[in-house]
Protein backbone atom coordinates (compact mmCIF):
# COMPACT_ATOMS: atom_id res chain seq x y z
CA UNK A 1 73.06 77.69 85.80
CA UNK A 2 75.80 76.66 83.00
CA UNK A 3 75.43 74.46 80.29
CA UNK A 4 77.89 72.65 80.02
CA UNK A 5 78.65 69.72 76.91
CA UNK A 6 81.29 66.84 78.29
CA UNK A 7 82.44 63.96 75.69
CA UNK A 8 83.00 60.43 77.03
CA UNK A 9 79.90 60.78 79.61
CA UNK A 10 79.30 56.87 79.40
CA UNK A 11 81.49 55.95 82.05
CA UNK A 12 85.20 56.93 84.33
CA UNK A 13 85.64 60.20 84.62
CA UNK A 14 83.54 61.47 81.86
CA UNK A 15 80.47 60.01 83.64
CA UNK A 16 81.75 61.67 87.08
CA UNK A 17 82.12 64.73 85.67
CA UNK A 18 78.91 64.94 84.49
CA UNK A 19 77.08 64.34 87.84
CA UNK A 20 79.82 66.45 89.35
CA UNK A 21 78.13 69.55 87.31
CA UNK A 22 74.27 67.78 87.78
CA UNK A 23 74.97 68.37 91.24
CA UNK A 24 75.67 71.83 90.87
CA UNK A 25 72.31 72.67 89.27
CA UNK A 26 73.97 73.03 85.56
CA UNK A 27 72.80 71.87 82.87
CA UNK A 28 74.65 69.35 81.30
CA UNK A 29 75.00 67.65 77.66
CA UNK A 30 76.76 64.18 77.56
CA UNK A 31 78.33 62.54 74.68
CA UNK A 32 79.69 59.06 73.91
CA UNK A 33 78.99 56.23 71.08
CA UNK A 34 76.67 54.24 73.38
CA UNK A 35 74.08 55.48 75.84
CA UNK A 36 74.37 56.50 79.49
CA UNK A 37 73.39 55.53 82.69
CA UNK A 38 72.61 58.60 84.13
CA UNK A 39 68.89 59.65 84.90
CA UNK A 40 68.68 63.27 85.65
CA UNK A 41 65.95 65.75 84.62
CA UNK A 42 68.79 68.30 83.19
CA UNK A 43 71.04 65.77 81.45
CA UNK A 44 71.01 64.91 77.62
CA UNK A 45 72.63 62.16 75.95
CA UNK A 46 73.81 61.69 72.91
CA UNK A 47 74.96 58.57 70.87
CA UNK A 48 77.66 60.23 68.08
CA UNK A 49 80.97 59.42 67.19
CA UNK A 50 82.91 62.50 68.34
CA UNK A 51 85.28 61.87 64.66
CA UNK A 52 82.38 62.26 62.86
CA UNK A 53 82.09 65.53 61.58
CA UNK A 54 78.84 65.50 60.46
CA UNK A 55 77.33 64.10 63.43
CA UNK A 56 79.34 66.52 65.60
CA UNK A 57 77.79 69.32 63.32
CA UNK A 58 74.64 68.00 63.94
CA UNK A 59 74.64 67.42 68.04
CA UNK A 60 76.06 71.39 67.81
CA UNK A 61 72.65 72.22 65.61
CA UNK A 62 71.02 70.63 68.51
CA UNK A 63 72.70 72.76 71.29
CA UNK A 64 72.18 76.02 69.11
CA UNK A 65 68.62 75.17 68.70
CA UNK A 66 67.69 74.28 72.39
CA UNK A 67 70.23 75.94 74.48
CA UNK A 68 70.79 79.07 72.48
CA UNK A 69 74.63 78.90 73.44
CA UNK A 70 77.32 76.87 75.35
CA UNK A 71 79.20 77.64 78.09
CA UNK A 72 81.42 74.90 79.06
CA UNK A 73 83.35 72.20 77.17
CA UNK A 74 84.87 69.62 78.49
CA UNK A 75 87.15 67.29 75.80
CA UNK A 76 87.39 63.97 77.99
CA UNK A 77 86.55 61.19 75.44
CA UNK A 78 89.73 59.79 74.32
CA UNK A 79 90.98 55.82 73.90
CA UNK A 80 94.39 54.42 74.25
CA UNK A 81 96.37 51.29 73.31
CA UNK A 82 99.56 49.58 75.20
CA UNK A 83 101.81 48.37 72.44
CA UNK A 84 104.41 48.27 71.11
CA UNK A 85 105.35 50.79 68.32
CA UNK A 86 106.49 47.60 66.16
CA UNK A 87 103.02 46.11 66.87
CA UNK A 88 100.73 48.73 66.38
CA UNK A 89 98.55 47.89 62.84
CA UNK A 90 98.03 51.45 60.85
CA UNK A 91 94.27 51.28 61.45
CA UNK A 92 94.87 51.54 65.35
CA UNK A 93 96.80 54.35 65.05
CA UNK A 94 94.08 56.09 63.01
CA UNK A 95 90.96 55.45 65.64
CA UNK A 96 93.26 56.06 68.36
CA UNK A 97 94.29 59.80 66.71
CA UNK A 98 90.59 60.25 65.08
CA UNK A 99 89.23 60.19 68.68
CA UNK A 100 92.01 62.06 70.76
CA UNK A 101 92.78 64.37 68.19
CA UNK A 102 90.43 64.88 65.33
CA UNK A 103 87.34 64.42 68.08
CA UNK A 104 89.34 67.55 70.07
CA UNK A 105 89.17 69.77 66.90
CA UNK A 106 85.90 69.57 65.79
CA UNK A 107 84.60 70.11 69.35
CA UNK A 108 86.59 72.61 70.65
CA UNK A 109 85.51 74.17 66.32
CA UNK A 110 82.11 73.88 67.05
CA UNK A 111 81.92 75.42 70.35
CA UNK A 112 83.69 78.13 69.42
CA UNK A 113 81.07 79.21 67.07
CA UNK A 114 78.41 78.73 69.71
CA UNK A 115 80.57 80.80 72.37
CA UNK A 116 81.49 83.65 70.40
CA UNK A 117 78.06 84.96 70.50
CA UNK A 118 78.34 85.31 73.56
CA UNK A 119 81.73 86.70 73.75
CA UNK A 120 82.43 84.25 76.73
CA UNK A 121 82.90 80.41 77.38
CA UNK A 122 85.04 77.97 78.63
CA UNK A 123 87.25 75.09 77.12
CA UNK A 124 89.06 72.52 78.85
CA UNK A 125 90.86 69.66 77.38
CA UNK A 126 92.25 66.53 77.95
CA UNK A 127 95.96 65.64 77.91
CA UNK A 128 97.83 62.39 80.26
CA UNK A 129 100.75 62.23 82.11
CA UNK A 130 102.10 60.17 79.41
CA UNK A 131 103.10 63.12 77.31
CA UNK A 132 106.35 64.06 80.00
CA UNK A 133 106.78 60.44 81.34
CA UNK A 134 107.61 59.67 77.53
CA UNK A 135 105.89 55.66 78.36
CA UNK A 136 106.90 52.83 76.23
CA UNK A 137 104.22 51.54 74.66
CA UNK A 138 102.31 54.44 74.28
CA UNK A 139 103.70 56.37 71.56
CA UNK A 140 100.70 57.07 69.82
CA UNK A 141 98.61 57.65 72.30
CA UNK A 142 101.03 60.05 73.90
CA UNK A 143 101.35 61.95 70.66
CA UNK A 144 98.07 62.18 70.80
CA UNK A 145 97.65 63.47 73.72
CA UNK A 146 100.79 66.31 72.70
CA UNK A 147 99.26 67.46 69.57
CA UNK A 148 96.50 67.62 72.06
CA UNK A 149 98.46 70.55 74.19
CA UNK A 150 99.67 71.72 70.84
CA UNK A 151 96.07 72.35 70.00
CA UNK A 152 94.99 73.43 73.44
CA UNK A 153 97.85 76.36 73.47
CA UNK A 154 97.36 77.33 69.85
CA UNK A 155 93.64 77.80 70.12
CA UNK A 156 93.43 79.79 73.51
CA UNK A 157 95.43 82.62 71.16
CA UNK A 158 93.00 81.86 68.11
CA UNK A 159 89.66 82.10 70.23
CA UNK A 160 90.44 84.91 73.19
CA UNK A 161 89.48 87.67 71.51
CA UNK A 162 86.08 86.39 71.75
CA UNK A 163 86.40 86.16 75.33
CA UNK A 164 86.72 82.16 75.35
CA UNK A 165 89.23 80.64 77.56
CA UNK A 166 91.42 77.19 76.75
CA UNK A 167 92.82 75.33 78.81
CA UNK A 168 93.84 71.40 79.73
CA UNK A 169 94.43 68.69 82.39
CA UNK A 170 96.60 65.85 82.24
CA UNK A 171 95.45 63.35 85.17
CA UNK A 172 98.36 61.33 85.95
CA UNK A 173 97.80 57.37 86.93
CA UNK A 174 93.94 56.82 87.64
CA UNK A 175 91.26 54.10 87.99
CA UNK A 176 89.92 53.62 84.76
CA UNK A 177 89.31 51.19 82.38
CA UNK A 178 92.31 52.34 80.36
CA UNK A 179 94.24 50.76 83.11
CA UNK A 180 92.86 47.33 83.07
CA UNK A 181 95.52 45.70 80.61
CA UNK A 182 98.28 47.28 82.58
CA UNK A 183 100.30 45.23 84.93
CA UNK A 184 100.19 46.32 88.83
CA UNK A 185 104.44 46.47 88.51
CA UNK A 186 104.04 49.21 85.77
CA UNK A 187 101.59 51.03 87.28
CA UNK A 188 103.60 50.95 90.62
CA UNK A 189 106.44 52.21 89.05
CA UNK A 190 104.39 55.22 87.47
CA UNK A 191 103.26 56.18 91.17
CA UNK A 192 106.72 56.05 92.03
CA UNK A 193 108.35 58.61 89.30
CA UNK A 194 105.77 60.97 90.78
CA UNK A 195 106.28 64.13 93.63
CA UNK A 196 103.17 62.85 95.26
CA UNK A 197 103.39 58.77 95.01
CA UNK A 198 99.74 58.04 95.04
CA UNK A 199 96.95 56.97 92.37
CA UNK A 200 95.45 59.59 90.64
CA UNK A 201 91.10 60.25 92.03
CA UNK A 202 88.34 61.92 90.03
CA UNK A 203 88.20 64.73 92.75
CA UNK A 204 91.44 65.54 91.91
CA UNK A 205 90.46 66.09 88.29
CA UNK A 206 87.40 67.88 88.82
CA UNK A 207 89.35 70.50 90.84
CA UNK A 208 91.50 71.67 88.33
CA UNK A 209 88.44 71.50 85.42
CA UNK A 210 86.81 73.92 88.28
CA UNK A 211 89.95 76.23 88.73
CA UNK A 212 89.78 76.65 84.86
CA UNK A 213 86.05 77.18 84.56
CA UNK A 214 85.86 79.63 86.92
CA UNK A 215 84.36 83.31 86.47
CA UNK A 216 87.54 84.57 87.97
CA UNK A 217 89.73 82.13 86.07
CA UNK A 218 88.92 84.57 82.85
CA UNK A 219 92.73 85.31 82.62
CA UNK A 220 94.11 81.46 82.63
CA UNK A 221 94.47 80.23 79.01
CA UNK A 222 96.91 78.23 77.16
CA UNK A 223 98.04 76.23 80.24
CA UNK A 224 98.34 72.78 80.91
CA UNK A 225 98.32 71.52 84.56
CA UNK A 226 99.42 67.98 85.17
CA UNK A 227 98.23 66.34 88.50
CA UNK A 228 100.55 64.99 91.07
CA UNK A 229 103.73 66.61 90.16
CA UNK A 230 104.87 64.75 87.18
């Protein structure tokens, strides 16, 4: 049994991921800035803001005090923004790189700490398919989502000799609520520029987060896969 601390458990794939490991018998540790839906005798929820660094200090105090370690992290919670680059106030840029990028930091920080007493542990972030398609409209978010595989390849050198793995996804086109302001054309047009022309589904996700989490997975780090051959 794993415990295992997800961000963005509230809802989309953060919330499938987290009955995706319930299932499995782990224990799991959700995240996000309002509460959960999801009854389950070995889930915990917590109500933080992931930027916050003294909140994320504290839900870590929490782990360390009633877990005694951490073996999986999942970085999921993230936000985006279709606009335009001429658009797009300053504070919007801020939130959007305080979640996806500051939020990333501090958690993949904290659990560090945690892991390295154990000399084991896994860490798997979140990136998009937005980073290689180069979208219009997204160029924060996608930069957000780079310095996010910046981050990802830089600390898997910084954290293996403690026997910690990191690693990171980048879902391509999926059902989410990040796609509700985007227009059925664009989205069609996404699906098109891929090898495999279909939308993105959570079980495609959760496959690679279970390649990378894997026992025998110990000598994967640094890597980025993106789904459906962007």
């Amino acid at each position: 049994m794993a415990t295992v601390l997800i961000t963005g458990t509230r809802k989309g794939i953060g919330r499938f991921l987290a009955e995706h490991f319930l299932a499995a018998g782990d224990n799991v540790i959700g995240c996000s800035r309002k509460p959960a839906e999801i009854d389950a005798p070995n889930y915990r929820h917590h109500c933080i803001d992931i930027a916050n660094e003294d909140q994320v200090r504290a839900l870590f105090g929490e782990i360390r005090k009633e877990n005694r370690g951490l073996d999986i992290l999942i970085n999921n919670a993230g936000i985006a923004a279709m606009n335009s680059a001429l658009l797009m106030p300053a504070s919007q840029v801020r939130e959007i790189l305080d979640t996806n990028v500051l939020g990333v930091f501090l958690f993949c920080r904290e659990a560090a700490k945690l892991m390295k007493n154990q000399a084991s542990g896994r860490i798997v972030n979140f990136t998009t398919a937005a980073v290689p398609f180069k979208l219009e409209g997204e160029a924060v978010h996608a930069a957000s989502k780079a310095a996010v595989i910046s981050l990802t390849e830089i600390l898997a050198r910084e954290f293996a000799e403690y026997g910690i793995t990191v690693n990171a996804v980048g879902p391509t086109v999926t059902d989410t609520d990040l796609l509700s302001a985007v227009p059925r054309s664009k989205i069609d047009a996404l699906i098109a520029r891929q090898a495999i022309p279909r939308m993105g589904e959570f079980r495609d996700i959760a496959n690679v987060v279970d390649f990378f989490i894997r026992p025998e997975s110990d000598f994967v780090t640094g890597q980025v896969i993106f789904l459906g051959g962007v």
